[in-house]
C-alpha atoms as a PDB file:
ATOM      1  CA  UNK A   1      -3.764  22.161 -20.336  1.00  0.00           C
ATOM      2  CA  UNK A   2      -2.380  25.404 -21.331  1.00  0.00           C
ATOM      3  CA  UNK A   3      -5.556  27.585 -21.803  1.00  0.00           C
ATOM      4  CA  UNK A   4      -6.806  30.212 -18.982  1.00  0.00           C
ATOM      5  CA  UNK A   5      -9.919  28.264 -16.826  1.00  0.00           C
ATOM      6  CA  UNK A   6     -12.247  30.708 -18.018  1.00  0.00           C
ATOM      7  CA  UNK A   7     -11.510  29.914 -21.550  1.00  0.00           C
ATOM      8  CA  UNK A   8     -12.060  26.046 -20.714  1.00  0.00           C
ATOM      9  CA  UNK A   9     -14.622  24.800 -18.924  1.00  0.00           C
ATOM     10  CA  UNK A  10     -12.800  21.273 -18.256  1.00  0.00           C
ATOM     11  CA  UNK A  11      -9.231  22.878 -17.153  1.00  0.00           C
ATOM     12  CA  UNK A  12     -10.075  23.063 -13.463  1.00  0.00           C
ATOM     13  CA  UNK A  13     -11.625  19.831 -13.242  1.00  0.00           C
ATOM     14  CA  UNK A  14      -8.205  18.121 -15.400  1.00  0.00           C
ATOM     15  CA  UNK A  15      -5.780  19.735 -13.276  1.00  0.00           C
ATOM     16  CA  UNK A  16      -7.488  18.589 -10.304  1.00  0.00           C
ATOM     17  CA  UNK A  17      -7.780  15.072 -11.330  1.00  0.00           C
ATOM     18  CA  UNK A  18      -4.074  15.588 -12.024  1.00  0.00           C
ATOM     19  CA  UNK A  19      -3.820  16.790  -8.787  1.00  0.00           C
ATOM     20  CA  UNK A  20      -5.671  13.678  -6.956  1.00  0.00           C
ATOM     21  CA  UNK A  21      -3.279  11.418  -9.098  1.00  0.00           C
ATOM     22  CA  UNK A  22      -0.128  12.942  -7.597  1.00  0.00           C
ATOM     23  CA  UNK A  23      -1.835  12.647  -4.306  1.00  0.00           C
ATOM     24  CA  UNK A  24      -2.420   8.736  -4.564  1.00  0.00           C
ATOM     25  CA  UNK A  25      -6.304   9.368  -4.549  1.00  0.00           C
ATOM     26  CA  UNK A  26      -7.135   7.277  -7.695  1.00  0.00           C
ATOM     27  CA  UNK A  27     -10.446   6.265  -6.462  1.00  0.00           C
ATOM     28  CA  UNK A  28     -11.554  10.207  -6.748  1.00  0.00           C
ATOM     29  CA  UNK A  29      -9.449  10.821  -9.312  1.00  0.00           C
ATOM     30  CA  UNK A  30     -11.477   7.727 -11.281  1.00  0.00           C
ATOM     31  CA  UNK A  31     -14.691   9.086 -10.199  1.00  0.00           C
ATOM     32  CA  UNK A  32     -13.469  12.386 -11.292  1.00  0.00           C
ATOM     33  CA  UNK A  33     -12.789  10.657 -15.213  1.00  0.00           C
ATOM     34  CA  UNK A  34     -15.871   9.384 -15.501  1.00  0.00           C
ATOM     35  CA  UNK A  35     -18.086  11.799 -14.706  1.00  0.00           C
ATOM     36  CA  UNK A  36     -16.067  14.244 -17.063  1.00  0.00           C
ATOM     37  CA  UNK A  37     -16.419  11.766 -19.910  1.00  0.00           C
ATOM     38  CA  UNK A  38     -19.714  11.822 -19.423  1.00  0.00           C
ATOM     39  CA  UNK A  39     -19.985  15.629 -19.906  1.00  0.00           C
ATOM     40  CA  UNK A  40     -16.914  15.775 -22.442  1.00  0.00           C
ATOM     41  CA  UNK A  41     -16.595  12.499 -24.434  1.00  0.00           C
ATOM     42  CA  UNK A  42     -14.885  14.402 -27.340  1.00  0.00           C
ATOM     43  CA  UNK A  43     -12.127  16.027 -24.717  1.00  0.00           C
ATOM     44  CA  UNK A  44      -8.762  13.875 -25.432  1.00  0.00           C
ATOM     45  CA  UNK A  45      -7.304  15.053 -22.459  1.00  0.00           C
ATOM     46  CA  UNK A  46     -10.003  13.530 -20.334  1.00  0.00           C
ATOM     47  CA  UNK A  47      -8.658   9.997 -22.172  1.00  0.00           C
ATOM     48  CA  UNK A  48      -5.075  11.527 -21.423  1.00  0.00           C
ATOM     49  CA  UNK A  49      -5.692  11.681 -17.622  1.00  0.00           C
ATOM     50  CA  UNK A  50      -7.264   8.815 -17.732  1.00  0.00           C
ATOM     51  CA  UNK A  51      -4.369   6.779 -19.292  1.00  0.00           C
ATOM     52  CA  UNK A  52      -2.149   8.752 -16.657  1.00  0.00           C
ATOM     53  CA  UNK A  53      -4.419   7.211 -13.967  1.00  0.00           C
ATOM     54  CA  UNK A  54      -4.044   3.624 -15.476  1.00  0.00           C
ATOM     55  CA  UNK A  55      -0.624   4.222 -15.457  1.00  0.00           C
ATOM     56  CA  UNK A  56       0.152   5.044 -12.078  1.00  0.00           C
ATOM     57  CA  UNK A  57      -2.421   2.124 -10.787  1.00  0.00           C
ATOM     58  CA  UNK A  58      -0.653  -0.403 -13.341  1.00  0.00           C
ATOM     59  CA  UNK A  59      -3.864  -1.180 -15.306  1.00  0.00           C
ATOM     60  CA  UNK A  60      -1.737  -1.425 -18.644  1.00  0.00           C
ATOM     61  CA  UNK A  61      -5.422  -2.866 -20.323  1.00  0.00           C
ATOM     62  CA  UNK A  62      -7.345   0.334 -19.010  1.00  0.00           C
ATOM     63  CA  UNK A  63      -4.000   2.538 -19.888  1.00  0.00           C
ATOM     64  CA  UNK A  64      -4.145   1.097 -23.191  1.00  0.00           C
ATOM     65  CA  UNK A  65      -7.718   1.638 -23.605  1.00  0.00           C
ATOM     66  CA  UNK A  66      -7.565   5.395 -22.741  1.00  0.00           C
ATOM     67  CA  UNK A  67      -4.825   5.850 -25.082  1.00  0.00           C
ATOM     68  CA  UNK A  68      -7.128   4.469 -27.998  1.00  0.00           C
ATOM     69  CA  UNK A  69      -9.674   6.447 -27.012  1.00  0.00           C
ATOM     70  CA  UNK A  70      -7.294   9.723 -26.715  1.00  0.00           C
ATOM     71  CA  UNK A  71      -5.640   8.926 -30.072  1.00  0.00           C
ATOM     72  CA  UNK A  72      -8.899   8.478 -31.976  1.00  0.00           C
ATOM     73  CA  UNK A  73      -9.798  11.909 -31.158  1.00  0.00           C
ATOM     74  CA  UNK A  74      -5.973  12.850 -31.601  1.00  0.00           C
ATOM     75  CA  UNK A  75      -5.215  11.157 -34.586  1.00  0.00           C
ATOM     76  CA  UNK A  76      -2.475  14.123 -35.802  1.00  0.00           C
ATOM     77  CA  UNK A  77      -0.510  14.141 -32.322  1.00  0.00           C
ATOM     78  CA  UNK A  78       2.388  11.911 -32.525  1.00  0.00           C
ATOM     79  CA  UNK A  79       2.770  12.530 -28.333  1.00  0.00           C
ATOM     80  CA  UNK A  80      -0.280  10.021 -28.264  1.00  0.00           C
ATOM     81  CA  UNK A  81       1.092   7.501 -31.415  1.00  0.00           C
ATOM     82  CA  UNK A  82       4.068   7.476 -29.236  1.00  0.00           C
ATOM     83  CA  UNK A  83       2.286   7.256 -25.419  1.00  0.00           C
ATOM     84  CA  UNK A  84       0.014   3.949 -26.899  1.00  0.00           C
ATOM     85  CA  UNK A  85       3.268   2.490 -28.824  1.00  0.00           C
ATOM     86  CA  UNK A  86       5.218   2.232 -25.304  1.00  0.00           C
ATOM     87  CA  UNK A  87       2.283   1.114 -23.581  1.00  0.00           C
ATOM     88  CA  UNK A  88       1.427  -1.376 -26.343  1.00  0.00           C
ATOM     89  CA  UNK A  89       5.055  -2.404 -25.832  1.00  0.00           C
ATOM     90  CA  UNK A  90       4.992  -3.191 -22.199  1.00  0.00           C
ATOM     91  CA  UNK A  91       1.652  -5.124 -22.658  1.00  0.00           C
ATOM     92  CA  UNK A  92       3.658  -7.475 -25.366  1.00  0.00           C
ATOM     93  CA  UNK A  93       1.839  -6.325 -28.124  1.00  0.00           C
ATOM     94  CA  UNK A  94       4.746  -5.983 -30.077  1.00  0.00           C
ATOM     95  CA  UNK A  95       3.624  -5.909 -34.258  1.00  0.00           C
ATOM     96  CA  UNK A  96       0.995  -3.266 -32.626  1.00  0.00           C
ATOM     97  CA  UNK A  97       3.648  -1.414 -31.197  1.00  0.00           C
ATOM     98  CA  UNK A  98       6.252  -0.903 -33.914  1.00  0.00           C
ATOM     99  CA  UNK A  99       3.476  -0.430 -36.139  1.00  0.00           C
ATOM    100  CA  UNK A 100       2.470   2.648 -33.685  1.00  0.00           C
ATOM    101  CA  UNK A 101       5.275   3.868 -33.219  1.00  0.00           C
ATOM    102  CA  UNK A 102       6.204   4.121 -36.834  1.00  0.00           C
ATOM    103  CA  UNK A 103       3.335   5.489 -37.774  1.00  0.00           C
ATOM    104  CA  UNK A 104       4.599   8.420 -35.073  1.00  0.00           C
ATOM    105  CA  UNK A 105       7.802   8.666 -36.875  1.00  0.00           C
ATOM    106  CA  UNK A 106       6.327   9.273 -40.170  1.00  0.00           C
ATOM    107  CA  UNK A 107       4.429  12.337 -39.261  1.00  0.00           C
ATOM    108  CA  UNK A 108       7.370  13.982 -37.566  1.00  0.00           C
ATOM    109  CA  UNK A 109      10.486  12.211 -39.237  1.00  0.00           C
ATOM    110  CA  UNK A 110      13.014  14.592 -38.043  1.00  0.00           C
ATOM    111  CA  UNK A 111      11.714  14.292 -33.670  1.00  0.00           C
ATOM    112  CA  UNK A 112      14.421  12.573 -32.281  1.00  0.00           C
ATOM    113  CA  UNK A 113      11.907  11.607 -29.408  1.00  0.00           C
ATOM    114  CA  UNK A 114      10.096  10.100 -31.644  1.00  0.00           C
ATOM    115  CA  UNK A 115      12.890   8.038 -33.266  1.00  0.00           C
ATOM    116  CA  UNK A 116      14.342   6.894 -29.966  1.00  0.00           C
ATOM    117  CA  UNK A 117      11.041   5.857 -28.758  1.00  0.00           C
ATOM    118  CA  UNK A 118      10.696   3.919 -31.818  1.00  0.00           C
ATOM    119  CA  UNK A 119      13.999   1.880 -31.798  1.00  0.00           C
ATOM    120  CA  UNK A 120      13.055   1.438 -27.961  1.00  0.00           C
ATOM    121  CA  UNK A 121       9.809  -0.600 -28.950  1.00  0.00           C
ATOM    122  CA  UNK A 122      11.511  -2.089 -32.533  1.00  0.00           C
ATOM    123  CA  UNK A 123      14.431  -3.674 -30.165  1.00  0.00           C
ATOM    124  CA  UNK A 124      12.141  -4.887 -27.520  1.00  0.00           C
ATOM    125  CA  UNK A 125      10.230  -6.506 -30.359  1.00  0.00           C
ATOM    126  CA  UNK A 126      12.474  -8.178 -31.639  1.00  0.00           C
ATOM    127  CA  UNK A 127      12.668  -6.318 -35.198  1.00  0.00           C
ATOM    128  CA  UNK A 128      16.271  -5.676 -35.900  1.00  0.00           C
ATOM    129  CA  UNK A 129      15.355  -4.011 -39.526  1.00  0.00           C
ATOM    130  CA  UNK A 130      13.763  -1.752 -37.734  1.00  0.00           C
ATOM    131  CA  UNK A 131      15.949  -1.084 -35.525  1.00  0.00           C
ATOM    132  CA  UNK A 132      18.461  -0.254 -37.852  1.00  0.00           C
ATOM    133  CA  UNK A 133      16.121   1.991 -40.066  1.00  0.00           C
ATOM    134  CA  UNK A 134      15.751   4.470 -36.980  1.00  0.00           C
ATOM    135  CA  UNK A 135      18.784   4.552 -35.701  1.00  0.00           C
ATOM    136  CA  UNK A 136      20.287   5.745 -39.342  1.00  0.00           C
ATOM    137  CA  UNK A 137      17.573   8.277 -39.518  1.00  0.00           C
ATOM    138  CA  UNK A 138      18.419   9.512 -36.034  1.00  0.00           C
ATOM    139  CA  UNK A 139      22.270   9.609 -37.143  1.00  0.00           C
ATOM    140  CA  UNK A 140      21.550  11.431 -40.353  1.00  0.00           C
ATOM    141  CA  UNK A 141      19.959  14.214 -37.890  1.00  0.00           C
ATOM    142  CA  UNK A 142      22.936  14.010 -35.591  1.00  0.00           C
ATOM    143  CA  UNK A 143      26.009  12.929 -37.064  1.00  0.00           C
ATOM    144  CA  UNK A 144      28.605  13.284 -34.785  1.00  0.00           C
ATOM    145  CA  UNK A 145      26.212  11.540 -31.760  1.00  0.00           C
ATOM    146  CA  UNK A 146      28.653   9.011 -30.435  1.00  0.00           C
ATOM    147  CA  UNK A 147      25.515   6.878 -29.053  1.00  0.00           C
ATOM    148  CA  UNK A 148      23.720   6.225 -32.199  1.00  0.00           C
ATOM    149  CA  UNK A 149      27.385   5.515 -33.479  1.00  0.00           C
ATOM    150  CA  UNK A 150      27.447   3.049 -31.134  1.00  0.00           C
ATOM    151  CA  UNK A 151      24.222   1.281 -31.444  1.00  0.00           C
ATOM    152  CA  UNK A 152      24.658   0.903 -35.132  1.00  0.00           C
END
């Protein structure tokens, strides 16, 4: 939500949401989603804000659902791959997950972020293989990183 309001009609109306999230007033903030998906279904960051509401009002199925809905109009932002694989994660979708979050890591193989995120869900999962896969990518960016040294 970089660009100047005048440039974008939705900007104001985002950062205000974001603002009524902050403030603990999800009901307007809601309100304030919906109506702006109605006018701007193809706006990600409507989907965005509306995962962020989710979020903060632990609704991990409505979180989840905005992150879909984000990442099918996003489908080149690993941010989002990445957002949906932790949320995935916490829901115990787990093959979904690691899954998602690989599919992050292969579009930017060298974002540590990325790779972290993805031996975060791989180990919560259960997938040692994984695991392992990550972390010697992440090493082979960062060599001397005594953490990854140790988690091998």
């Amino acid at each position: 939500m970089t660009d100047a309001p005048g440039n974008d009609p939705n900007l104001i109306r985002l950062q205000a949401i974001e603002s009524d999230i902050a403030a603990g007033k999800l009901r307007e903030a809601a309100d304030a989603i919906n109506a702006l998906a109605r006018t701007a279904p193809t706006d990600a960051r409507v989907y965005l804000a509306g995962a962020m509401l989710s979020r903060v009002a632990r609704d991990l199925p409505a979180e989840i659902d905005s992150l879909r809905r984000a990442l099918a109009l996003l489908p080149n932002r690993p941010r989002v791959r990445l957002d949906l694989a932790k949320a995935l994660s916490r829901g115990g979708k787990h093959a979904e997950a690691v899954a998602t979050a690989n599919a992050a890591v292969a579009m930017e193989p060298t974002n540590l972020m990325a790779l972290e995120v993805a031996v975060a869900v791989a180990y919560t999962a259960g997938d040692p293989a994984t695991v392992q896969r990550h972390l010697k990518s992440a090493l082979a960016l960062r060599p001397n990183d005594a953490s990854i040294h140790r988690a091998l």
